[in-house]
Each structure stands twice: as C-alpha cells, then as structure tokens.
Protein backbone atom coordinates (compact mmCIF):
# COMPACT_ATOMS: atom_id res chain seq x y z
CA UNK A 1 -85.51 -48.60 11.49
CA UNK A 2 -85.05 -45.06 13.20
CA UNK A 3 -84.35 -45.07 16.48
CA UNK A 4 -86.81 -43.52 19.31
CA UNK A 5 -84.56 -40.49 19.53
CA UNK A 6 -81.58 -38.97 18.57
CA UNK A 7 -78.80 -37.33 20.92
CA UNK A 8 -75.62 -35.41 19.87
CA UNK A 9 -73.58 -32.55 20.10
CA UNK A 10 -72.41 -29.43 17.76
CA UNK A 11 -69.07 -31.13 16.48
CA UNK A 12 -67.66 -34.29 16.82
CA UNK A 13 -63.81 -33.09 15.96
CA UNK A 14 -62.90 -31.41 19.74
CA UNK A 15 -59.57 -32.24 20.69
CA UNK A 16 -60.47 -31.27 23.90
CA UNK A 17 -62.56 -34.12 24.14
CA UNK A 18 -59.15 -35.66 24.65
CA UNK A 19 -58.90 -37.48 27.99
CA UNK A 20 -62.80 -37.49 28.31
CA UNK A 21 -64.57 -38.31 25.56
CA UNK A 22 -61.88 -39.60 24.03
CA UNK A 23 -58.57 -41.30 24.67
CA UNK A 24 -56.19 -38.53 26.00
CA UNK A 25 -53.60 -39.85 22.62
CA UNK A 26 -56.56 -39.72 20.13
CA UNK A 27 -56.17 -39.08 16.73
CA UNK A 28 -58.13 -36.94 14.31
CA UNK A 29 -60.25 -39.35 12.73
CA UNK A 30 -62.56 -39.54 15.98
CA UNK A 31 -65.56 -40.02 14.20
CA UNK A 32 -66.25 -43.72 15.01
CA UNK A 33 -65.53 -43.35 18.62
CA UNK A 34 -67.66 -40.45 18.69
CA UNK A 35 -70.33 -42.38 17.41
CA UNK A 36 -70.11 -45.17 19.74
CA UNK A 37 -71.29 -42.83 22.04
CA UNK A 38 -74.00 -40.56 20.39
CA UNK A 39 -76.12 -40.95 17.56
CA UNK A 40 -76.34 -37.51 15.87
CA UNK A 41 -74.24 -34.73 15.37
CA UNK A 42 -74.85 -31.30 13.85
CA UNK A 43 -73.54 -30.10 11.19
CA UNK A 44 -72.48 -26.64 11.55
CA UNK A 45 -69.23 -26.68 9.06
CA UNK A 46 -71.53 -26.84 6.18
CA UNK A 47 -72.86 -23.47 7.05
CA UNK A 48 -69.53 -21.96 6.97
CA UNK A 49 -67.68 -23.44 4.21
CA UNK A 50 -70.84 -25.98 2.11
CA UNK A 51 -70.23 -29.03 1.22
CA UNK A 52 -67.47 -31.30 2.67
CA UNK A 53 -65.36 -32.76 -0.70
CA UNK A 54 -66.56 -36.12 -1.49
CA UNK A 55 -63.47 -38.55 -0.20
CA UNK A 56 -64.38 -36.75 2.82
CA UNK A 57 -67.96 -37.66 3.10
CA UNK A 58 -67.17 -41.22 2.22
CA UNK A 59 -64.46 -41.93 4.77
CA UNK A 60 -67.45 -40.53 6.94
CA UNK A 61 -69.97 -42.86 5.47
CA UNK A 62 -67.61 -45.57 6.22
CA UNK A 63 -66.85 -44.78 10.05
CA UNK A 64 -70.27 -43.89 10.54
CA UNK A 65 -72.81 -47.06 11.47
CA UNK A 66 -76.09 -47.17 9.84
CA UNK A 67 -77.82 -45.54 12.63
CA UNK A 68 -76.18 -42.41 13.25
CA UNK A 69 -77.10 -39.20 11.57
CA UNK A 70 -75.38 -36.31 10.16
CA UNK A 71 -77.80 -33.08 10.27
CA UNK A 72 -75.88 -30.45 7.80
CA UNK A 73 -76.48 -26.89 8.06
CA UNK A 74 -77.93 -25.26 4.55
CA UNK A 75 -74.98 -22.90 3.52
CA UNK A 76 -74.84 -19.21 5.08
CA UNK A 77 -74.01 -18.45 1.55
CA UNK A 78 -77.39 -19.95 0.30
CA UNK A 79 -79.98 -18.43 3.28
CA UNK A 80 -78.00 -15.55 4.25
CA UNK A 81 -76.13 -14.04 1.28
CA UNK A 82 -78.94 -14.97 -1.37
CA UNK A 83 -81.58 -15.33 1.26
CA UNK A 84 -83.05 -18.67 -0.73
CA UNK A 85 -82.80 -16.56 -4.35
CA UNK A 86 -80.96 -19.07 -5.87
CA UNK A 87 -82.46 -22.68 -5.19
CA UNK A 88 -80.35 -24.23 -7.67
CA UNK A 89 -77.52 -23.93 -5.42
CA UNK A 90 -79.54 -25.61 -2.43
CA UNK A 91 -80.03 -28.84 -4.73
CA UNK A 92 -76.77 -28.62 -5.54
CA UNK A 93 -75.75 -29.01 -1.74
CA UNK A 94 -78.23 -31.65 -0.98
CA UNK A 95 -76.77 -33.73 -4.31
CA UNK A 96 -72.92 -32.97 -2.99
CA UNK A 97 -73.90 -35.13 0.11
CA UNK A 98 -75.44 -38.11 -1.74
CA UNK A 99 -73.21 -40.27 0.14
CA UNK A 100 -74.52 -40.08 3.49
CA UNK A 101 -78.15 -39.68 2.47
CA UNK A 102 -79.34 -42.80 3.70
CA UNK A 103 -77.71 -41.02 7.09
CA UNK A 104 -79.23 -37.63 7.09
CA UNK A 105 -81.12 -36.44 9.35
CA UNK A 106 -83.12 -33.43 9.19
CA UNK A 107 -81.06 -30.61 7.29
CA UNK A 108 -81.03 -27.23 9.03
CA UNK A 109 -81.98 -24.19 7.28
CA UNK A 110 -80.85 -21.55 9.52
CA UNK A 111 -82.45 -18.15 8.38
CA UNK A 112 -81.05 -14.67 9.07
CA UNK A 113 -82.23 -12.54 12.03
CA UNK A 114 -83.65 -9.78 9.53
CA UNK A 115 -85.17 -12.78 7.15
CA UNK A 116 -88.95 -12.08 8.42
CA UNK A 117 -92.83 -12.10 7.07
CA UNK A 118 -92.21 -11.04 4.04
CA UNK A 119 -89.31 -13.49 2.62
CA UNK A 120 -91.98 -16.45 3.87
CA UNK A 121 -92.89 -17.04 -0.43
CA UNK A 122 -89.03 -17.75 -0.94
CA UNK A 123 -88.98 -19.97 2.32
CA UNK A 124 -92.21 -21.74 0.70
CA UNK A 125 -90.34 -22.29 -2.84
CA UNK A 126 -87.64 -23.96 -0.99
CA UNK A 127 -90.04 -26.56 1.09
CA UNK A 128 -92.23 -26.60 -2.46
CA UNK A 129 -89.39 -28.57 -4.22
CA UNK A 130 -87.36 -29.74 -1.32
CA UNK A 131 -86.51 -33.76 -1.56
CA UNK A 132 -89.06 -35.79 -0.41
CA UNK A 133 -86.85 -38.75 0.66
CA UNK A 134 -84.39 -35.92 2.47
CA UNK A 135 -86.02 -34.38 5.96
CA UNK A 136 -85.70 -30.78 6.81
CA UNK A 137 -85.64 -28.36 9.47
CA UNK A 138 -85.86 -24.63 9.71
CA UNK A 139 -84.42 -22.86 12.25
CA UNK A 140 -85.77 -18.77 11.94
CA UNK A 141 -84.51 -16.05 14.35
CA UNK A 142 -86.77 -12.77 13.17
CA UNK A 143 -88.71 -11.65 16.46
CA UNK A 144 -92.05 -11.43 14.22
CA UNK A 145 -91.97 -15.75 14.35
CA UNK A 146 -92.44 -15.52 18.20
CA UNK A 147 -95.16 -13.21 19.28
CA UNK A 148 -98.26 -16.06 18.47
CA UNK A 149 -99.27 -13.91 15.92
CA UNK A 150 -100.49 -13.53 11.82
CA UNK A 151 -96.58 -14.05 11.09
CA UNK A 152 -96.03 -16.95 13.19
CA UNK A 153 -99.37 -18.68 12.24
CA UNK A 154 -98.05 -18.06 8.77
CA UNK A 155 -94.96 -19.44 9.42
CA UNK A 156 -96.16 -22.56 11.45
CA UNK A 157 -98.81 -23.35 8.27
CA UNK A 158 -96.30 -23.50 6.47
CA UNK A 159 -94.03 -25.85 7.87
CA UNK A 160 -96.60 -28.17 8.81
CA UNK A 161 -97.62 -28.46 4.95
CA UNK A 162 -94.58 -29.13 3.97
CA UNK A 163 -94.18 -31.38 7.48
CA UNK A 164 -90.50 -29.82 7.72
CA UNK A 165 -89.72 -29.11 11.52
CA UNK A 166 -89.09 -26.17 13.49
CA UNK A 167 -85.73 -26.02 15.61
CA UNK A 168 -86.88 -25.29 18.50
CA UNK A 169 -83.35 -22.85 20.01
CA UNK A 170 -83.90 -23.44 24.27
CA UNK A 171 -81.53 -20.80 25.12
CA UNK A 172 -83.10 -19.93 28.30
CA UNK A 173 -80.27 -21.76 30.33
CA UNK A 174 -77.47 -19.33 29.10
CA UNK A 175 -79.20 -16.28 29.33
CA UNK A 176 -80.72 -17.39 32.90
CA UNK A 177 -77.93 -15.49 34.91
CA UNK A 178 -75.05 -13.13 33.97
CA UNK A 179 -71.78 -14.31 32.60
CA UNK A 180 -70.29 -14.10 36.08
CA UNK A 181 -66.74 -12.94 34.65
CA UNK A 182 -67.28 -16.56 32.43
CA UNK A 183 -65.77 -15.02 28.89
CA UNK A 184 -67.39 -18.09 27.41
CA UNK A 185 -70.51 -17.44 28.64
CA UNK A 186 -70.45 -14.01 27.88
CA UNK A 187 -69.47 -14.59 24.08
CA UNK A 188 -72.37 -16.71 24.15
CA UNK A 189 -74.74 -14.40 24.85
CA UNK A 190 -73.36 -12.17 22.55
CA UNK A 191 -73.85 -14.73 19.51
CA UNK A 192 -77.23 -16.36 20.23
CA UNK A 193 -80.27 -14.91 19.86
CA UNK A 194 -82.31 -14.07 22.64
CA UNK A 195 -85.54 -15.41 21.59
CA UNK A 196 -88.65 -17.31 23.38
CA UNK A 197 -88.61 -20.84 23.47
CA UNK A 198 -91.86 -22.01 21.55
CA UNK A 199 -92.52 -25.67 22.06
CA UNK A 200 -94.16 -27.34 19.11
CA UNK A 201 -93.88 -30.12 16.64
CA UNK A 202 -94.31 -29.26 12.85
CA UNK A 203 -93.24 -32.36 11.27
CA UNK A 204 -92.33 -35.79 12.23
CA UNK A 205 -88.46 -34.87 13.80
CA UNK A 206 -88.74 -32.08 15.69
CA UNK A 207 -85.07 -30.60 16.62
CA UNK A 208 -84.11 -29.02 20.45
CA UNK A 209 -80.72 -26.91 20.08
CA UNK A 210 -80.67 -26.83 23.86
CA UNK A 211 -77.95 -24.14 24.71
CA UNK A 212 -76.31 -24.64 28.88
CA UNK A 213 -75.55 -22.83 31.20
CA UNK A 214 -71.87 -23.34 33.50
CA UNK A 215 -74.40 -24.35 36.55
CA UNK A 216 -75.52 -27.88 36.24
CA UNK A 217 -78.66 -27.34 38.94
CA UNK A 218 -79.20 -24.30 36.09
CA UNK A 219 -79.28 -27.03 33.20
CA UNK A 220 -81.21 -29.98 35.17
CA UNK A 221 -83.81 -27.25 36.06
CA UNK A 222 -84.72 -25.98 32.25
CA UNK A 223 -84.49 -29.52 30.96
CA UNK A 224 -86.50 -31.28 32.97
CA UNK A 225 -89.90 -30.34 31.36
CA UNK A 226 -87.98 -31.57 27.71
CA UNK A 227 -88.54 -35.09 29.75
CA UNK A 228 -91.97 -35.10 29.42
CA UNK A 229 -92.21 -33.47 25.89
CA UNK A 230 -89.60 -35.77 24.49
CA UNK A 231 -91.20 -38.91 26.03
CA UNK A 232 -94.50 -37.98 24.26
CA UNK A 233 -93.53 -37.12 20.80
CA UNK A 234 -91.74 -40.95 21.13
CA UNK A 235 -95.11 -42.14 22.21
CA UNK A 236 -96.46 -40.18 19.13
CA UNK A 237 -94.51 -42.36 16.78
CA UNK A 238 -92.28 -39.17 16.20
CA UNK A 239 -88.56 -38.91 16.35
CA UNK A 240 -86.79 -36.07 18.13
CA UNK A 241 -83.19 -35.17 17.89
CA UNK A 242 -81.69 -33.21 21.01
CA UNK A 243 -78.17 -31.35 20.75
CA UNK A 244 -76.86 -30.44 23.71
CA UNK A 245 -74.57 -27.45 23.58
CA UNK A 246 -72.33 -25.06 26.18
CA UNK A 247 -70.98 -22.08 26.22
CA UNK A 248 -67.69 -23.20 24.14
CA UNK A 249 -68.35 -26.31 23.78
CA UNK A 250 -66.03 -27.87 25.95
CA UNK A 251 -68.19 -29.44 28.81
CA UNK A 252 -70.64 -30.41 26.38
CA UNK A 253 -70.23 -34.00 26.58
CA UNK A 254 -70.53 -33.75 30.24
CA UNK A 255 -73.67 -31.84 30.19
CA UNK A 256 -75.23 -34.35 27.68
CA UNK A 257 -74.21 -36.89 29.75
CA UNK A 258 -75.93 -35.64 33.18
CA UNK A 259 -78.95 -34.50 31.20
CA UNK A 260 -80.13 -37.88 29.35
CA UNK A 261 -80.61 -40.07 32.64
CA UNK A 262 -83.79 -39.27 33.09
CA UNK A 263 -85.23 -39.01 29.92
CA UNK A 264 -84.09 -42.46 29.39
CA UNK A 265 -85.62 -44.21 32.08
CA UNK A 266 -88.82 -42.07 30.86
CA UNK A 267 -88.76 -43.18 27.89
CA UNK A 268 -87.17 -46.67 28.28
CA UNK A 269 -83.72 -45.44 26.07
CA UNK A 270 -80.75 -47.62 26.65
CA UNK A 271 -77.84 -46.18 28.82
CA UNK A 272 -75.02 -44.05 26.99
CA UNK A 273 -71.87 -46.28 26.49
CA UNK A 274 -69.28 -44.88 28.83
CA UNK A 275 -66.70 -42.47 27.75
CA UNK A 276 -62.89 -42.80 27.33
CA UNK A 277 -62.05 -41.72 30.96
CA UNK A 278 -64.84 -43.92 32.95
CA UNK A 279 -63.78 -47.03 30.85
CA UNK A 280 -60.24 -46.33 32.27
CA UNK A 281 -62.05 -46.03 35.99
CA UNK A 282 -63.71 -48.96 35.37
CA UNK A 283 -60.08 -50.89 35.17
CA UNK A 284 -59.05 -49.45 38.75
C-alpha cells in the first residue's frame, strides 16, 4: 500500500549531512539511514549521467525498504539533447532500472526552457507509449506553459489524458528577497527558473519541488498554504510527493524538518524519526 504522502530531499549522498542527519563518522553507503528518515528521494544523477549500473541499483534495492521511492530524472541527454526524438532510448532507461520498479515513484521528465508549444506532439508520443505500471511526471520550464492560456490548456489536456503529473517548481521562497551577499543563494537564482507557481493536480501523484529560502519565517510563510493543498489531495485518495530543497543543499534536512509539523498533524502523518544528532541529545 502507498503511503498518504511522500517526503524527501534532492540527494541522499551529502556528507555534510555528517553530524546531523547522519552520524558525524558515517560512511558512504548512507542510503538506509537516510531512509529511516524520509521516504522519497529525487533522482537528479540520472539526468546527468542515465542510468546507475545495475550492482548499483541492486545494493539500492536491498538498503531500500519497500516503501520508499526513488523518483529518477529522464536523461538531459534524452529531453534536452534529442528533445524526446529518440524514444527508444527513454525505454531503454526505464528497462535499465527494472530493479527498483516496484520502488519508483513518479519519473521526472524535465524539459528544456526553449522546449515550448510546438514540441507538445513529441511530449504526447512519449506519454502515448509510456509504461503503464511506471508513473510519470513532467516538469516544463517554457514561459508559454504559465500564462493560463491556448498553450497551457494544451499542455494541461494533455497530461491529464495521459494522468502523468505536473511538477509543480515553488520557487517563490528563493527569489522572495535578494541574495543578501549569500553566494548560495545567489547561484540559486541564477540556475532556477523564475517561473509562476501554478497549483494543480494532473494525475494521481502530483510532485512540489519546493525551493527555500536562508530565512526560516521566509519558508514557514510560502509553505503554509501547501498544508491545506497537501491535506486535500490525501483526502482525494491522491498521493503527493514533496522535496524540500535549499540553496546548496546543505540545510535541507533542517528545513524539511521544520516544515512537515504541521502538515502532519493536518493530515494525521506520523512524526519524522529523529536525526543522528537529536538521538545523541536524547542520551544527555
């Protein structure tokens, strides 16, 4: 059985995690202790260098528990160099991870900024002949998909037929302020898109990319409505997944930490296990 929702970060292999997350001696197989804690975890090497080899992805089907999801980034070399030309080489990804796919979430096709209106038929071929027992997600960045018009109506049609979701990319916490001398937050801004933040559910697992800011009060305030939306697509019988990212990653742990209290007691979610560091409090 799924569970109600589904909470994780961009990585789960941060040495600085070390002496937070994680035991400050910890290894490099962290994995299972990362999943102890969280339940889902994007994918992002995929998009960078494709599939992981397969001893790989069964030493990570073994530390993995049954629960947890993996949600894998399409290749940039599929949706950006061949802009979804080649579908061959998308099945051919999807096969490469047949050992985790009774532990995939949705998989993330991240389009290019330029991939607009016109590239929708290739987009369509891809959902046409995507794997029904594999979910999907696209994540699209061309301005044209945000101003509630004839390409965006287009593009939502589509989706829903196909029920893949839409990432929905909240950005609006790092962008709310200037970098403040922060050369995280500033590299940031210069790599994510500065897009609206539309709020809808095309399919049955919608995805929140929720990008934070350095100011908690900053983070607390732009997630608070995701209480109430989350809560009701649970109600709905739907099941979201929410990745929590910062600037470099680094406090992200933290951040997902101080942001899920509330949404579990909204939505009756049990209590995130306690990380490395508070278990050693909790001996003192």
């Amino acid at each position: 059985m799924p569970l109600p929702l589904y909470l994780g970060l961009a990585m789960w292999a941060n040495q600085e995690w070390a002496g937070s997350l994680y035991p400050p001696h910890a290894g490099h197989d962290l994995l299972g202790e990362y999943a102890h804690i969280f339940t889902a975890v994007e994918g992002n090497t995929t998009f960078y260098s494709g599939a992981p080899r397969m001893e790989t992805l069964q030493s990570w089907a073994r530390q993995a528990p049954s629960e947890f999801r993996f949600c894998f980034k399409l290749p940039s070399r599929i949706t950006h160099e061949q802009r979804l030309s080649r579908l061959e080489d998308a099945w051919g990804f999807l096969d490469a991870l047949a050992p985790l796919h009774d532990r995939l979430g949705p998989t993330m096709v991240q389009l290019p900024r330029d991939f607009g209106p016109r590239e929708l038929p290739r987009l369509e071929a891809l959902l046409a002949s995507w794997p029904k027992a594999l979910p999907c997600a696209v994540e699209v960045r061309h301005p044209e998909f945000f101003h509630k018009g004839t390409a965006e109506t287009a593009l939502n049609r589509l989706l829903i037929t196909y029920r893949a979701n839409r990432v929905m990319l909240d950005v609006r916490p790092l962008f709310s302020t200037d970098p403040q001398g922060h050369p995280g937050m500033a590299k940031a801004q210069q790599e994510k898109p500065k897009l609206p933040l539309h709020v809808l559910s095309t399919g049955d697992q919608p995805i929140i990319r929720f990008i934070g800011h350095i100011d908690k009060d900053v983070n607390q305030r732009y997630f608070q409505p995701w209480v109430a939306r989350l809560n009701l697509w649970i109600n709905q019988g739907k099941t979201p997944f929410l990745f929590v990212h910062t600037a470099d990653n680094r406090d992200a742990p933290r951040m997902a930490r101080s942001l899920y209290p509330p949404l579990a007691k909204a939505a009756d979610l049990p209590s995130l296990p306690p990380f490395a560091d508070e278990q050693q409090s909790e001996l003192f």
